[in-house]
N, C-alpha and C. Protein backbone atom coordinates (compact mmCIF):
# COMPACT_ATOMS: atom_id res chain seq x y z
N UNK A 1 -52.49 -14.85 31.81
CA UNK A 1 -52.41 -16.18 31.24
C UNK A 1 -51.96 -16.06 29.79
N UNK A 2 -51.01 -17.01 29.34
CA UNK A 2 -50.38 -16.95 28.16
C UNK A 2 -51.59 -17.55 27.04
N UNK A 3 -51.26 -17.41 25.29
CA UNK A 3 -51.94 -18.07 24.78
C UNK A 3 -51.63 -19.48 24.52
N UNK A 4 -52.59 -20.00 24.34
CA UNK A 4 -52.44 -21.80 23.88
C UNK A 4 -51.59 -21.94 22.26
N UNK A 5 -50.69 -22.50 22.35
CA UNK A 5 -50.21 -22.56 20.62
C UNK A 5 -50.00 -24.17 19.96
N UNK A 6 -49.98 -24.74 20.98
CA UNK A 6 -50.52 -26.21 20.61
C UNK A 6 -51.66 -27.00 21.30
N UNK A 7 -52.00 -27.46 20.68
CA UNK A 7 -52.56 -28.47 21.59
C UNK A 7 -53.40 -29.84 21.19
N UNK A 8 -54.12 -31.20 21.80
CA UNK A 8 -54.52 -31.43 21.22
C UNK A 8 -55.31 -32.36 22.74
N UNK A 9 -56.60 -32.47 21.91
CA UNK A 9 -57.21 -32.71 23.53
C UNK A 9 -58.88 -33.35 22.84
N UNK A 10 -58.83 -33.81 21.65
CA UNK A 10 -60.26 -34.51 20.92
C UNK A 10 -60.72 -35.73 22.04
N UNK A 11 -61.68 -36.23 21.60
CA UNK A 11 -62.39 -37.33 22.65
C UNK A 11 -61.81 -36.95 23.85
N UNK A 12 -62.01 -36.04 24.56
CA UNK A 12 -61.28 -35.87 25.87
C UNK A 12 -62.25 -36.02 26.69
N UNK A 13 -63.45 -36.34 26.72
CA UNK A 13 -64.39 -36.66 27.89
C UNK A 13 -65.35 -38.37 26.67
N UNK A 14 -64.79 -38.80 25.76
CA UNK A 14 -65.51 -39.72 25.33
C UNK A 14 -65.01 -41.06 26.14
N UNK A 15 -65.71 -42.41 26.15
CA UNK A 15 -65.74 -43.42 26.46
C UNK A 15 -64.42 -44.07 25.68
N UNK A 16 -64.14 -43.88 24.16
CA UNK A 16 -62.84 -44.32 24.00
C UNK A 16 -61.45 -43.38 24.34
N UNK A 17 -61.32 -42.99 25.28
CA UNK A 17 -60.20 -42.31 25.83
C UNK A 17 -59.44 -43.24 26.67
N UNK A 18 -58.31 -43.22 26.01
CA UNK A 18 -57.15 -44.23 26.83
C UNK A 18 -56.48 -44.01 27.39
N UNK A 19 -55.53 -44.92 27.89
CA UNK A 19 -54.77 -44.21 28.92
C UNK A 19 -53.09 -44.94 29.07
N UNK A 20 -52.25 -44.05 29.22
CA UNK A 20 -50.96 -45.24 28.69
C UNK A 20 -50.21 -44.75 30.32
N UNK A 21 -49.89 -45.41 30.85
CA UNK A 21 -49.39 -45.85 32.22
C UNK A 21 -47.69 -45.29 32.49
N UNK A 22 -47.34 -44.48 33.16
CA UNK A 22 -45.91 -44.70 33.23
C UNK A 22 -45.33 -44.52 34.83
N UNK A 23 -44.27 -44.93 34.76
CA UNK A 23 -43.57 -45.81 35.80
C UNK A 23 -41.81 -45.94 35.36
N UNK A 24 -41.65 -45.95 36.19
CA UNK A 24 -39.84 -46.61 36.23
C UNK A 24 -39.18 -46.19 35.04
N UNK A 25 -39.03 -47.25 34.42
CA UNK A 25 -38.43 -47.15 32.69
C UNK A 25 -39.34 -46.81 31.86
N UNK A 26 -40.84 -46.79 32.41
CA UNK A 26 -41.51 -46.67 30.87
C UNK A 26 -41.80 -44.94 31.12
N UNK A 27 -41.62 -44.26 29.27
CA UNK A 27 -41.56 -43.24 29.09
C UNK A 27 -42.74 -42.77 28.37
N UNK A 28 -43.25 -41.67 28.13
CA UNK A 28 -44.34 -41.20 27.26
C UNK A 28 -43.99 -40.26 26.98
N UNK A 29 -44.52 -39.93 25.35
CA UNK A 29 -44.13 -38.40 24.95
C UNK A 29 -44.96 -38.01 24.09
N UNK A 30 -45.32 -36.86 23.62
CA UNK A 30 -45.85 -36.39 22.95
C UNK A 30 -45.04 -35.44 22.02
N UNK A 31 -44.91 -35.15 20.55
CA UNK A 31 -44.26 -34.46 20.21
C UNK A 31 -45.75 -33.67 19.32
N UNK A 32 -44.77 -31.82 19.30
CA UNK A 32 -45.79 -30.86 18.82
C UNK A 32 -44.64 -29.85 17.85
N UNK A 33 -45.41 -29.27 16.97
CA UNK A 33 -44.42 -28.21 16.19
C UNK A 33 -45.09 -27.17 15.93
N UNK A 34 -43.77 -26.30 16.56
CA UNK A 34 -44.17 -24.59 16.08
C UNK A 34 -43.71 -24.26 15.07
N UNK A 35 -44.77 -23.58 14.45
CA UNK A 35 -44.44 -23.12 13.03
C UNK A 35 -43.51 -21.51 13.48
N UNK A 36 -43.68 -21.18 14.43
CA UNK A 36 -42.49 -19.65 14.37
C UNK A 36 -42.25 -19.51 16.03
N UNK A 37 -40.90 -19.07 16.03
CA UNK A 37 -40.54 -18.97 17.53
C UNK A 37 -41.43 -18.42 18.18
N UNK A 38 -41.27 -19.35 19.46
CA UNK A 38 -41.96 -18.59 20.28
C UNK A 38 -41.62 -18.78 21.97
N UNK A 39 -42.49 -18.05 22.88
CA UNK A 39 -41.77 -18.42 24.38
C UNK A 39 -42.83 -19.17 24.54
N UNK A 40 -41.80 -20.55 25.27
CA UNK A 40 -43.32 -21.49 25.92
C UNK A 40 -42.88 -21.64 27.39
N UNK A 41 -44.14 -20.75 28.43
CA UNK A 41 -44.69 -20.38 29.55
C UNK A 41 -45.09 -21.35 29.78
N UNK A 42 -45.80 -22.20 29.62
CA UNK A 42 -45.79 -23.93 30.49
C UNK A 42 -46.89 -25.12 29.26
N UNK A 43 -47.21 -25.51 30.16
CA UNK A 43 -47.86 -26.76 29.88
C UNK A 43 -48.71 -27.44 30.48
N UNK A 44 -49.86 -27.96 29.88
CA UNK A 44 -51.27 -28.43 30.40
C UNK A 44 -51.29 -29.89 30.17
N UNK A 45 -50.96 -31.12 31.19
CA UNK A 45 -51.38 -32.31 30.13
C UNK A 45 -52.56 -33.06 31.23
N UNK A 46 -53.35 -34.30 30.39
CA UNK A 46 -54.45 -34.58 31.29
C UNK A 46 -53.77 -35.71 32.08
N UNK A 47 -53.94 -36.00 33.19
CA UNK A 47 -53.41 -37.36 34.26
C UNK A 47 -54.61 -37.37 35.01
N UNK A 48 -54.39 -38.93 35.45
CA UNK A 48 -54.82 -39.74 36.60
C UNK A 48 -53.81 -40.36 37.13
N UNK A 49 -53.45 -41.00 38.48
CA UNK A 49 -53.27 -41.88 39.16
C UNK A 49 -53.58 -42.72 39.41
N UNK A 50 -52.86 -44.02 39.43
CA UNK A 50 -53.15 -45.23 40.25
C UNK A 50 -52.27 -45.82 40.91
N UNK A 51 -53.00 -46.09 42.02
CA UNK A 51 -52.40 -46.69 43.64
C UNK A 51 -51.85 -44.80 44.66
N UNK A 52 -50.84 -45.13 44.65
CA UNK A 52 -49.87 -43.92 45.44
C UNK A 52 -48.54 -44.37 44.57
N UNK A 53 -48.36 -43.26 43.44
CA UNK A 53 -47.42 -43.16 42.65
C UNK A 53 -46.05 -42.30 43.73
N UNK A 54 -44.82 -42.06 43.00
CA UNK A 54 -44.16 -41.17 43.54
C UNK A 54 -44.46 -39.65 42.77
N UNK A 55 -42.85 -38.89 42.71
CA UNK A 55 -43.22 -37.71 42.03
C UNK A 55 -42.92 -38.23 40.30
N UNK A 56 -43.78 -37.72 39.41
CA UNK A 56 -43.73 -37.76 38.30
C UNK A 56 -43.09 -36.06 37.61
N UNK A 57 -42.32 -36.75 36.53
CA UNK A 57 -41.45 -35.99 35.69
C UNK A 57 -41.94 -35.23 34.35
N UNK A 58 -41.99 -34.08 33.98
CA UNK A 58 -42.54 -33.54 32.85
C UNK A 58 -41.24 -33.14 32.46
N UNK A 59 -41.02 -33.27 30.93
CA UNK A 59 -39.77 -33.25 30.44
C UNK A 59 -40.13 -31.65 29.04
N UNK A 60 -39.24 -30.84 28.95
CA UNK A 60 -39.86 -30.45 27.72
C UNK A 60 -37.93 -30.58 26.76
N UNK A 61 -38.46 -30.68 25.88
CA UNK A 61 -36.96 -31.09 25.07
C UNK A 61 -37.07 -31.20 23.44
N UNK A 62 -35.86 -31.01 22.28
CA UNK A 62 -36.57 -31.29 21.60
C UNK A 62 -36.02 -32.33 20.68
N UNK A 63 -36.67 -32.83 19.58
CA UNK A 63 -36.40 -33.81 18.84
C UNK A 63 -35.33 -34.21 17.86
N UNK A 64 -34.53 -35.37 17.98
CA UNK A 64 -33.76 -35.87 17.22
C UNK A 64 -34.26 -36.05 15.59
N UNK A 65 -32.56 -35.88 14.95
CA UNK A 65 -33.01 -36.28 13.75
C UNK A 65 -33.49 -37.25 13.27
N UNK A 66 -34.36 -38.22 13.68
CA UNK A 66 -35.59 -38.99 13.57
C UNK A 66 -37.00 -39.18 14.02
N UNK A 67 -36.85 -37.64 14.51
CA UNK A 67 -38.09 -37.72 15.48
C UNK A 67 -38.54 -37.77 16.94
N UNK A 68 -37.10 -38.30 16.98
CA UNK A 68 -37.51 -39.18 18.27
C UNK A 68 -37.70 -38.17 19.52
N UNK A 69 -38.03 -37.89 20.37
CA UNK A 69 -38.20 -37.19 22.11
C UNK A 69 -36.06 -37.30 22.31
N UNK A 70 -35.91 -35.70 22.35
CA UNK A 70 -34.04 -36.05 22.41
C UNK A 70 -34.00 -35.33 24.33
N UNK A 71 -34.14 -36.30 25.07
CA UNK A 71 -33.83 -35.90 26.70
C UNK A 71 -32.69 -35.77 27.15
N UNK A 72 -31.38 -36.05 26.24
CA UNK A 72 -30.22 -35.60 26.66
C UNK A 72 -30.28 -34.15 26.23
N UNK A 73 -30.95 -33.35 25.58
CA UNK A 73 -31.02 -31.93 25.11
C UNK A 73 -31.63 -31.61 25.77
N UNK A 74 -33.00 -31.72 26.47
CA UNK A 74 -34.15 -31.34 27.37
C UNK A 74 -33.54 -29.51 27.68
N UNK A 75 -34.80 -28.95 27.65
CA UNK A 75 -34.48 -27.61 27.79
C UNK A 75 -34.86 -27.56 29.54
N UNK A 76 -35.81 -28.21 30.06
CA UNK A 76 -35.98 -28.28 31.54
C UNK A 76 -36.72 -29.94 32.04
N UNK A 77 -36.47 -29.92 33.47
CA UNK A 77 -37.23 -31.11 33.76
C UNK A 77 -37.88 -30.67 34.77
N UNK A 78 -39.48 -31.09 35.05
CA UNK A 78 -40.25 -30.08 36.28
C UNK A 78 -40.77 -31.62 36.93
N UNK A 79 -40.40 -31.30 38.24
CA UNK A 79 -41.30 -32.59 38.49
C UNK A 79 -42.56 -32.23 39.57
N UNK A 80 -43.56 -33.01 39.77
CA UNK A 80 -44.79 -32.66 40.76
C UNK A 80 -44.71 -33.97 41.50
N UNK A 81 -45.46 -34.03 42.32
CA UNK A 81 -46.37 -35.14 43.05
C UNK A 81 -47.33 -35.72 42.01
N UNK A 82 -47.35 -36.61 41.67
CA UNK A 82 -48.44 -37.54 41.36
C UNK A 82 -49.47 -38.13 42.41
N UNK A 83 -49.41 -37.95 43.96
CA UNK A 83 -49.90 -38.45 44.79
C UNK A 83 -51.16 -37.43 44.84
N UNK A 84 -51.36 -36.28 44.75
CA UNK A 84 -52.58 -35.39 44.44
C UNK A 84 -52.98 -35.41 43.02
N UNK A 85 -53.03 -36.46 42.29
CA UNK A 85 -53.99 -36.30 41.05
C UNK A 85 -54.93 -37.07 41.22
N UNK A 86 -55.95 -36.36 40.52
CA UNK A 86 -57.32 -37.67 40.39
C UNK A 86 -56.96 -39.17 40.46
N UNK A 87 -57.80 -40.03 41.20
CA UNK A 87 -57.67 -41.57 40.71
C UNK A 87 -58.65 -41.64 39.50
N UNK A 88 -59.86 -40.89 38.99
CA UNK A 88 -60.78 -41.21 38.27
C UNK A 88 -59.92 -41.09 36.70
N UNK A 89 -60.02 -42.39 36.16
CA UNK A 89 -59.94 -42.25 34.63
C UNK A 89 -59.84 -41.31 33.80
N UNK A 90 -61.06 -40.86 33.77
CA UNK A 90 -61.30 -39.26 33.31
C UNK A 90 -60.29 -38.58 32.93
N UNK A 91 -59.60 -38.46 34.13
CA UNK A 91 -57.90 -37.43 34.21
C UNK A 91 -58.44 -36.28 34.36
N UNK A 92 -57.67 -35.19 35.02
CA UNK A 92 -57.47 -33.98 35.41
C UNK A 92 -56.61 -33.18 34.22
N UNK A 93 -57.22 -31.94 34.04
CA UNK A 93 -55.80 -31.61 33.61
C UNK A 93 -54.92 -30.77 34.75
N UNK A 94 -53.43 -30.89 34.33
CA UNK A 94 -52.95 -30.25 35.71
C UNK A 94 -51.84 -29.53 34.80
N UNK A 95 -51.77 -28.26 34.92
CA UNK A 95 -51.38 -26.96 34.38
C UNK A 95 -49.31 -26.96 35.45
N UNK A 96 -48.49 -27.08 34.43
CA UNK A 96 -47.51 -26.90 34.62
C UNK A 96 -46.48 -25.74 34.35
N UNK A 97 -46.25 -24.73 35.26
CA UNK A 97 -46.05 -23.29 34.53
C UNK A 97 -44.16 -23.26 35.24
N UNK A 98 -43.36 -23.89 34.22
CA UNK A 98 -41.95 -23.48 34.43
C UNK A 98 -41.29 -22.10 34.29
N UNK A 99 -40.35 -21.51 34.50
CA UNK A 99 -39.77 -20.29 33.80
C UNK A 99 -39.80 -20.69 32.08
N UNK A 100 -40.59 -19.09 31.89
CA UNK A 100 -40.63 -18.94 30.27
C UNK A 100 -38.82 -19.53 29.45
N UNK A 101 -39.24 -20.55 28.00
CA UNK A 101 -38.18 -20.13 27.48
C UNK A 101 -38.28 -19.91 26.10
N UNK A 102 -37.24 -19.13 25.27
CA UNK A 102 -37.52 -18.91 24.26
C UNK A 102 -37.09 -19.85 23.12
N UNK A 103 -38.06 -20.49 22.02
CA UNK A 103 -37.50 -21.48 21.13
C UNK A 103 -37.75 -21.12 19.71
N UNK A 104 -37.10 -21.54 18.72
CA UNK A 104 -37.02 -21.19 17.62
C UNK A 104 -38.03 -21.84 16.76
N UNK A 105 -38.47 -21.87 15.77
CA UNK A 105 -39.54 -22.72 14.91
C UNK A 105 -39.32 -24.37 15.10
N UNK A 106 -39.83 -25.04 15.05
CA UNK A 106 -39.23 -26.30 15.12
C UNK A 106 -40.02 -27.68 15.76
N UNK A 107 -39.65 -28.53 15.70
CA UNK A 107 -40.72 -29.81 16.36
C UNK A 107 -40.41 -30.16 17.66
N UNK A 108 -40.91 -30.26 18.28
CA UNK A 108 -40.34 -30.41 20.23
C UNK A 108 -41.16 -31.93 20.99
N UNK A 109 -40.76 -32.18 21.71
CA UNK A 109 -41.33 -33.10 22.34
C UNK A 109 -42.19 -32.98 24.34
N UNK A 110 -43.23 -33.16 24.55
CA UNK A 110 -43.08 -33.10 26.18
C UNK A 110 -42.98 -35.15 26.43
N UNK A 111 -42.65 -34.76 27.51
CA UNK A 111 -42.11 -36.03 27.98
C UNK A 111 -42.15 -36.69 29.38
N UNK A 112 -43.47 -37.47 30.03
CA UNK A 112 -43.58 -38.05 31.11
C UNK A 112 -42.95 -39.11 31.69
N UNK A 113 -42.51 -39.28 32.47
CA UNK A 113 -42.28 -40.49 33.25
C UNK A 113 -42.56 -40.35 34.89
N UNK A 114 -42.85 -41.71 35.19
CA UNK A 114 -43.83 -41.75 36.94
C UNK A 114 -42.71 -41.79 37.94
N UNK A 115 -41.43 -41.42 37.72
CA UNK A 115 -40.80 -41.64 38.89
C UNK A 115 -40.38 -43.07 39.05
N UNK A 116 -39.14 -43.21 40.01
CA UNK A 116 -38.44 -44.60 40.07
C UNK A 116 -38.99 -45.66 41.13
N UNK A 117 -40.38 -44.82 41.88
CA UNK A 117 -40.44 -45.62 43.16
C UNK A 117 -41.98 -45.99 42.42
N UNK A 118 -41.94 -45.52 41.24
CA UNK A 118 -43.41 -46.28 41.09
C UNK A 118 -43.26 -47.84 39.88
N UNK A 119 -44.70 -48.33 40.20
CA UNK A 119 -44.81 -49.51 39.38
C UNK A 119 -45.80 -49.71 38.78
N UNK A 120 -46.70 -50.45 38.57
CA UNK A 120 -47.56 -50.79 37.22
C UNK A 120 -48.66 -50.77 38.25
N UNK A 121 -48.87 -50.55 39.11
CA UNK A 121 -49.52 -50.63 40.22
C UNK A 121 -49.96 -49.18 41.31
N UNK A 122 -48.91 -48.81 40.72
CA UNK A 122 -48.80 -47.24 41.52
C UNK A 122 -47.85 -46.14 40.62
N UNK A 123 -48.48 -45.50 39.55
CA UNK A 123 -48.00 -44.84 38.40
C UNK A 123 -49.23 -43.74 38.14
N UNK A 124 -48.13 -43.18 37.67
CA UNK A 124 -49.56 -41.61 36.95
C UNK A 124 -49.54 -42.43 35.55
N UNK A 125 -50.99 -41.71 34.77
CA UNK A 125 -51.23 -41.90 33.50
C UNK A 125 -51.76 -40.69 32.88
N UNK A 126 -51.29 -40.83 31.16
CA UNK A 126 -51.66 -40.02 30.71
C UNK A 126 -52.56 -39.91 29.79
N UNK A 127 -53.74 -39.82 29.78
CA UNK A 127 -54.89 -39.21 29.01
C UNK A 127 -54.53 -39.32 27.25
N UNK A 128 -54.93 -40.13 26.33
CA UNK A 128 -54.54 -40.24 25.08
C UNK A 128 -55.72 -40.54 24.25
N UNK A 129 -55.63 -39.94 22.88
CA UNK A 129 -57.10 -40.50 21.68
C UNK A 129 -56.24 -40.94 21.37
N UNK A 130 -57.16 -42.97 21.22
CA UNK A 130 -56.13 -43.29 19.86
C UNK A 130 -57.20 -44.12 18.89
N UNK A 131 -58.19 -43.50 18.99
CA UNK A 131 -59.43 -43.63 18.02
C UNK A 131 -59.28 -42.32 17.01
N UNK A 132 -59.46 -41.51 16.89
CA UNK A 132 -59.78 -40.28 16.14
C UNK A 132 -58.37 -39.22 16.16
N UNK A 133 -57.64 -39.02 16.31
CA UNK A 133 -56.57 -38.18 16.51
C UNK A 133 -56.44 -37.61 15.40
N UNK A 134 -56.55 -36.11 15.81
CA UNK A 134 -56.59 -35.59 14.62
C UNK A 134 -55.57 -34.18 14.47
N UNK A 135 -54.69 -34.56 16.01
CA UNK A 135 -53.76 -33.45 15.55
C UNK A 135 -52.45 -33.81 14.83
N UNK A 136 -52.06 -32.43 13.69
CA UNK A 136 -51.16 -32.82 12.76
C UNK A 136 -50.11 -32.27 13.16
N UNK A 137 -49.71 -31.48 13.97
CA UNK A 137 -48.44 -31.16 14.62
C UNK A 137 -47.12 -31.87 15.44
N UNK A 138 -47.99 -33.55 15.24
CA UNK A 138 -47.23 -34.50 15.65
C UNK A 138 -47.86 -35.23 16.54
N UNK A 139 -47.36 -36.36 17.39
CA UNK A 139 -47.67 -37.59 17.69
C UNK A 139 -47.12 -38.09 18.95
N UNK A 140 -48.08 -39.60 19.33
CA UNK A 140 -47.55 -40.00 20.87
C UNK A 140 -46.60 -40.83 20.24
N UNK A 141 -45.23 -40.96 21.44
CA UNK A 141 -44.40 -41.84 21.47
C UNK A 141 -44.69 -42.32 22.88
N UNK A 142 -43.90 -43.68 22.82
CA UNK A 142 -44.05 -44.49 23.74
C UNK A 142 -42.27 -45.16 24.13
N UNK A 143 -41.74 -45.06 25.30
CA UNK A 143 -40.16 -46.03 25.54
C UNK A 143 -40.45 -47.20 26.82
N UNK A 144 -40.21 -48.42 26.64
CA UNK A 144 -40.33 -48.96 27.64
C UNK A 144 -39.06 -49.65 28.71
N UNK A 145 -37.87 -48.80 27.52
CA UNK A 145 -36.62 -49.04 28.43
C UNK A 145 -35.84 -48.15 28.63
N UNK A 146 -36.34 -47.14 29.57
CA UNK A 146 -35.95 -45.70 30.20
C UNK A 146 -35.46 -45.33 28.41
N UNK A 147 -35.78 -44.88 27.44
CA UNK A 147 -35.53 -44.43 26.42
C UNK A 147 -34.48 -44.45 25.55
N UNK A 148 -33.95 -46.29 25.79
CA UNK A 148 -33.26 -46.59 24.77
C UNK A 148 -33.88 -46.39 23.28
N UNK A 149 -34.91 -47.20 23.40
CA UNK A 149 -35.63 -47.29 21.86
C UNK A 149 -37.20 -46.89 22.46
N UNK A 150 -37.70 -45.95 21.19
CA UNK A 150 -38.74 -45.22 21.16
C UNK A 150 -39.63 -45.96 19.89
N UNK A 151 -41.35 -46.39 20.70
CA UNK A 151 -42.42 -46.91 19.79
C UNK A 151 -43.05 -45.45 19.35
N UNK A 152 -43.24 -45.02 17.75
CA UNK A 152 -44.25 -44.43 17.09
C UNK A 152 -45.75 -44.78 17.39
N UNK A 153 -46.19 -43.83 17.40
CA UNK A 153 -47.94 -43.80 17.08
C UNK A 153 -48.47 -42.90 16.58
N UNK A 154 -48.73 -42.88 15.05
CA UNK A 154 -48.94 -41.68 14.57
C UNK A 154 -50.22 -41.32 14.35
N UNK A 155 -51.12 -42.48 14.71
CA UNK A 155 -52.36 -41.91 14.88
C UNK A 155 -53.39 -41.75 15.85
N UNK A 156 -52.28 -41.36 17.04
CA UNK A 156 -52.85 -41.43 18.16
C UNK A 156 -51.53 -39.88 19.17
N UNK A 157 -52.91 -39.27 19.63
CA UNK A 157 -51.97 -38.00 20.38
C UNK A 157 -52.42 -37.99 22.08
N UNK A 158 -51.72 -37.51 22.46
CA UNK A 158 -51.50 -37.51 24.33
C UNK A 158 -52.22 -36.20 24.38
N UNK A 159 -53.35 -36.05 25.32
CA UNK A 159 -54.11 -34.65 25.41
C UNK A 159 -52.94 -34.00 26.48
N UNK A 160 -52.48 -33.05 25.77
CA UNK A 160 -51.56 -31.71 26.37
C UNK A 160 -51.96 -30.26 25.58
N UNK A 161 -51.45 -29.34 26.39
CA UNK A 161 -51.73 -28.15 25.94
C UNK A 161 -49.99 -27.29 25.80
N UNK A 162 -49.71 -26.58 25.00
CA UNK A 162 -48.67 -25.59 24.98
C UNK A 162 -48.85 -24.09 25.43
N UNK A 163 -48.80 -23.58 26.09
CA UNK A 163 -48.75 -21.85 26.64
C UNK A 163 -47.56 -20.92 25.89
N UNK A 164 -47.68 -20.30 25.23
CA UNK A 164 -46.83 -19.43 25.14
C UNK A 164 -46.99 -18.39 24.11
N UNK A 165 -46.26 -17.81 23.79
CA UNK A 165 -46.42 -16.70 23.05
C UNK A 165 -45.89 -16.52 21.71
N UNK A 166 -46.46 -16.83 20.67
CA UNK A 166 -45.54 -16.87 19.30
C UNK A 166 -45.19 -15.68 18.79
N UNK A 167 -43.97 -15.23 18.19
CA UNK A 167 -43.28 -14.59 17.96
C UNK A 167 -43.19 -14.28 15.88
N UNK A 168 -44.47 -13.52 16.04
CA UNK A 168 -44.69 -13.43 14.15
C UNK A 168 -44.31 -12.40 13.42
N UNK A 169 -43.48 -12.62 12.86
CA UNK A 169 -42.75 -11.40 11.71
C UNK A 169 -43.61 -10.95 11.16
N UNK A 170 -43.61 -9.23 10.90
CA UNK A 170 -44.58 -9.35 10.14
C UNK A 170 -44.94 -10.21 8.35
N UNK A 171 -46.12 -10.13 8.28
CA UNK A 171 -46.37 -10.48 7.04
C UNK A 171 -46.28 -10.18 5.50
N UNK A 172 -45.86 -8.71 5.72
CA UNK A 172 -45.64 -8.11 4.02
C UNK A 172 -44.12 -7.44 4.42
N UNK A 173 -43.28 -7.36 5.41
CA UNK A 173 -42.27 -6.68 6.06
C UNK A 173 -42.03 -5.21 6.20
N UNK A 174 -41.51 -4.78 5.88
CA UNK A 174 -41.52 -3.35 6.58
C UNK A 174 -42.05 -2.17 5.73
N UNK A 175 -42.19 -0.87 5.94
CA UNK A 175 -43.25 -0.10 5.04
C UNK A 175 -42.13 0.30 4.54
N UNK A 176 -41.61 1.01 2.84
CA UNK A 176 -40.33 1.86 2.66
C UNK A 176 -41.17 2.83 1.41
N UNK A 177 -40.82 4.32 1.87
CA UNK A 177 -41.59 5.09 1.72
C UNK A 177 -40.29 5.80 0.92
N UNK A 178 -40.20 6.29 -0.73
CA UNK A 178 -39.18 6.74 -1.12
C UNK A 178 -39.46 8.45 -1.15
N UNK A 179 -38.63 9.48 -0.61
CA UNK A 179 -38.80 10.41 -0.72
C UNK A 179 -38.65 11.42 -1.99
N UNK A 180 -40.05 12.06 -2.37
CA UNK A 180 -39.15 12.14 -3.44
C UNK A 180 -39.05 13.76 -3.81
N UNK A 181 -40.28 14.97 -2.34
CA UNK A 181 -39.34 16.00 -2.89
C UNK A 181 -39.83 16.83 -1.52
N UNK A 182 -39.75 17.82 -1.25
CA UNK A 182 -39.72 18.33 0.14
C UNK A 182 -39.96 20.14 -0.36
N UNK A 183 -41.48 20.34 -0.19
CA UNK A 183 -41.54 22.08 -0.98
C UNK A 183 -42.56 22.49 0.15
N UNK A 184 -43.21 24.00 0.68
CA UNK A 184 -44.25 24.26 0.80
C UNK A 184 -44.20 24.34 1.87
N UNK A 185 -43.43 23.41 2.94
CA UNK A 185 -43.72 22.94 4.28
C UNK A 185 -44.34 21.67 4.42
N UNK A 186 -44.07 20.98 3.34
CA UNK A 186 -44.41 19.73 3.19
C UNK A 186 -43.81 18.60 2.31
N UNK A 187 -43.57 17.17 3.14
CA UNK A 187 -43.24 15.84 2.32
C UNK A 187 -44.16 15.35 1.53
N UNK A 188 -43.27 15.11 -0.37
CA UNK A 188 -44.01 14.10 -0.96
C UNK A 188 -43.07 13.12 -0.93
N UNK A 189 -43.81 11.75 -1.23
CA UNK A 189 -43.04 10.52 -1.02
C UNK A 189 -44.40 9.24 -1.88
N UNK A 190 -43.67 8.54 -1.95
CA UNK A 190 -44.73 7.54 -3.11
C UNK A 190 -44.35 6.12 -2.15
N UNK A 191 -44.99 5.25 -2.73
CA UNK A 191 -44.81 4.25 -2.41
C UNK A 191 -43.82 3.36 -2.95
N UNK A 192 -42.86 2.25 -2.39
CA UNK A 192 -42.18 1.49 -2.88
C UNK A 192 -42.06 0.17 -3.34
């Protein structure tokens, strides 16, 4: 199992935990930022169902120069069944593991939508604080016309998780050891 490098998942079993619905045109996203490349091995976000949705879409992709969730860039699109998730509120989390890919430092977006055969009636949902949110790596968005125009919420985040593996230079960079004389059967050398 990979490590977690984002995530954000507060009030996740409290009474104010909400829930934002998607379906057809309406979109949800969450955007997160890595501070240093890294490979991201999948993704954890929380859902429920309601009614008998179709298959729902997990998008991972990353962000326009405004922020926004950019799905014409999308690095993959994974889709599942929504018809095996919890109906209970609560939400499940349900662990999404695509082929690893590798990304550079930067702000990214994941990105739900319920499929074209669902409706307001029969849609997955996704698990959101929008009481206390307290992650700073970024924020829920919301589209309600297949992603012409995108609503901000910056103080409110979609419980998802990131998997992968960050990729850290070292911290002081490399050791350089100057030589400075060679007698005895032995190197002296100092530090640089």
């Amino acid at each position: 199992m990979s490590t977690i490098v984002q995530y954000a998942h507060n009030n996740d079993s409290s009474v104010e935990l909400h829930n934002a619905g998607v379906n057809d045109d309406v979109w949800a996203a969450q955007t997160f930022t890595l501070s240093a490349e890294a490979a991201v091995t999948g993704f954890s976000v929380k859902l429920y169902r309601e009614g008998t949705p179709g298959n729902t879409a997990l998008v991972f992709a990353p962000v326009d120069g405004d922020g926004k969730p950019d799905y014409d860039n999308r690095y993959y699109t994974i889709g599942f069944s929504a018809r095996t998730m919890t109906t209970d509120s609560g939400g499940e989390w349900r662990e999404i593991l695509p082929t690893s890919v590798d990304v550079p430092a930067g702000t990214y977006a994941l990105l739900l939508n319920g499929g074209t055969t669902d409706d307001t009636d029969n849609c997955a949902h996704w698990n959101h604080d929008a009481t206390s949110a307290a992650f700073s790596g970024g924020h829920r968005w919301h589209s309600t016309d297949d992603m012409v125009t995108w609503t901000e919420y910056t103080t409110q985040d979609f419980m998802f998780k990131v998997h992968g593996y960050m990729f850290n230079p070292p911290a002081s960079g490399p050791t350089v050891k100057l030589l400075v004389a060679v007698a005895d059967d032995a190197l002296y050398y100092e530090d640089v």
